[in-house]
C-alpha atoms as a PDB file:
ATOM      1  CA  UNK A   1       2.775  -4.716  -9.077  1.00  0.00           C
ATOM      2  CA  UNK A   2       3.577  -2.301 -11.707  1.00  0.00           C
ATOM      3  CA  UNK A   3       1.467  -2.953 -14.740  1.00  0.00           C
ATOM      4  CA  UNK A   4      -1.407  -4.989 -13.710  1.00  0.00           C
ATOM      5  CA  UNK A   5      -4.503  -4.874 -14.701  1.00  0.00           C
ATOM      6  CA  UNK A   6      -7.065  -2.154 -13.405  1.00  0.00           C
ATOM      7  CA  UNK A   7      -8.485  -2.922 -10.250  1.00  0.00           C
ATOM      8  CA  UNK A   8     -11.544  -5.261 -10.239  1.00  0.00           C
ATOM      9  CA  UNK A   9     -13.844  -3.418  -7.522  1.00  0.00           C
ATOM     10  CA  UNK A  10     -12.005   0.037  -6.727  1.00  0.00           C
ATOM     11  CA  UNK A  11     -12.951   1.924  -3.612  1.00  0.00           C
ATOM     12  CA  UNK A  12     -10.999   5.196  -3.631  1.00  0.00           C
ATOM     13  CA  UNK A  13      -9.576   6.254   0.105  1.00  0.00           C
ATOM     14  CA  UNK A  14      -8.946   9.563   1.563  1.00  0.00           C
ATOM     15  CA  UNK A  15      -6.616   9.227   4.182  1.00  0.00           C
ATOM     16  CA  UNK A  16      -4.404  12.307   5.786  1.00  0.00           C
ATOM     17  CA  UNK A  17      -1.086  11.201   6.213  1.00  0.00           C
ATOM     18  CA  UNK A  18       1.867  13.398   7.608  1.00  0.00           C
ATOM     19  CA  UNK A  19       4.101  15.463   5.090  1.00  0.00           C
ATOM     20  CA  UNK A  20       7.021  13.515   5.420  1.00  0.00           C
ATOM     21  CA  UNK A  21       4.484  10.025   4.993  1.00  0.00           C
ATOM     22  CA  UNK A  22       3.906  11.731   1.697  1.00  0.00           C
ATOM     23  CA  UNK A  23       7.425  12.427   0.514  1.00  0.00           C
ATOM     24  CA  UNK A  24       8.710   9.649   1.237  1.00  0.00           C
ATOM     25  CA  UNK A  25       5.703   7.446  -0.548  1.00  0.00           C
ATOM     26  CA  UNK A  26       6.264   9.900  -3.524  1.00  0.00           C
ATOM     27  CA  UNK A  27      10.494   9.704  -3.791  1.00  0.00           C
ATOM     28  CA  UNK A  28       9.592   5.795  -3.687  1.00  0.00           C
ATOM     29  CA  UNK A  29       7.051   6.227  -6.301  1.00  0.00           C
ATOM     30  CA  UNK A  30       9.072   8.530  -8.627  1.00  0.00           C
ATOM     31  CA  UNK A  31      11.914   6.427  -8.477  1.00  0.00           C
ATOM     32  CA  UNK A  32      10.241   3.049  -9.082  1.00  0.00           C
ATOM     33  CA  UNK A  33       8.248   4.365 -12.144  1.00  0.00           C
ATOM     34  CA  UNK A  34       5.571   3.985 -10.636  1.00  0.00           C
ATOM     35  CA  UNK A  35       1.593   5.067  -9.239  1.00  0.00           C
ATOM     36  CA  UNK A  36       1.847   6.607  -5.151  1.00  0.00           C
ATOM     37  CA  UNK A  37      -1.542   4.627  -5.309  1.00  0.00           C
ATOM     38  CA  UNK A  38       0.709   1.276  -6.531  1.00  0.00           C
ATOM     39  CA  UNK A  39       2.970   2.129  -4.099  1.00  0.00           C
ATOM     40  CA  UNK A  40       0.332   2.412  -1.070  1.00  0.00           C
ATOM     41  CA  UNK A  41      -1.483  -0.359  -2.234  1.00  0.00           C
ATOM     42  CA  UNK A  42       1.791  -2.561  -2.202  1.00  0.00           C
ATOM     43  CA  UNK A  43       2.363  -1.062   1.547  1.00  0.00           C
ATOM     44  CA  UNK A  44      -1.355  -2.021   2.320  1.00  0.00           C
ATOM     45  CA  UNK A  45      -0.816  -5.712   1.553  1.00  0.00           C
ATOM     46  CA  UNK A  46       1.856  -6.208   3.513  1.00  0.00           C
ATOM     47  CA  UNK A  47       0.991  -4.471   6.545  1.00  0.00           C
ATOM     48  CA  UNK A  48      -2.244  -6.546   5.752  1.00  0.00           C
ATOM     49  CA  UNK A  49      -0.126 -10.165   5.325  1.00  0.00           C
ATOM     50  CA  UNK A  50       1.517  -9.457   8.758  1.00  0.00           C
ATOM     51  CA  UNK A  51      -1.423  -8.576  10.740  1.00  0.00           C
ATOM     52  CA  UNK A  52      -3.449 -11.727   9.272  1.00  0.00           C
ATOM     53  CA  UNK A  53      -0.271 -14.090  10.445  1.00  0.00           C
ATOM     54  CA  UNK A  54      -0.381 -12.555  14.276  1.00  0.00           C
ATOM     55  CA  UNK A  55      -3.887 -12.900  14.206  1.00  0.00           C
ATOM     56  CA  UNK A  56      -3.454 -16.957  13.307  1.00  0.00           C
ATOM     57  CA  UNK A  57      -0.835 -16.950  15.418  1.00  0.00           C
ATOM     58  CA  UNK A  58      -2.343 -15.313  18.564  1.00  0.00           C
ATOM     59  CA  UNK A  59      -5.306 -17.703  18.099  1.00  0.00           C
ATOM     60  CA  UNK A  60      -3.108 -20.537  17.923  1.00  0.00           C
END
């Protein structure tokens, strides 16, 4: 994900997450060169991919 293009339709989201949620997002960030919000959008669309397949899958 690092290096793509800007984002076609941005909505910008305020979320409180815990203090430790936080450092860890940022350690992962720093160390990967890259944005927290690349990082959190990454985390977003996966959480995101495995909801969708038990939702096919419960309706299955």
């Amino acid at each position: 994900m690092a290096g793509e293009k800007k984002l076609k339709e941005p909505i910008t989201l305020f979320a409180a997450i815990e203090a430790q949620q936080h450092e860890a997002l940022r350690q992962i960030a720093f160390k990967e060169r890259r944005s927290l919000a690349d990082v959190v959008r990454e985390a977003l669309e996966a959480f995101i991919r495995v909801r969708s397949g038990r939702q096919r899958a419960l309706k299955a």
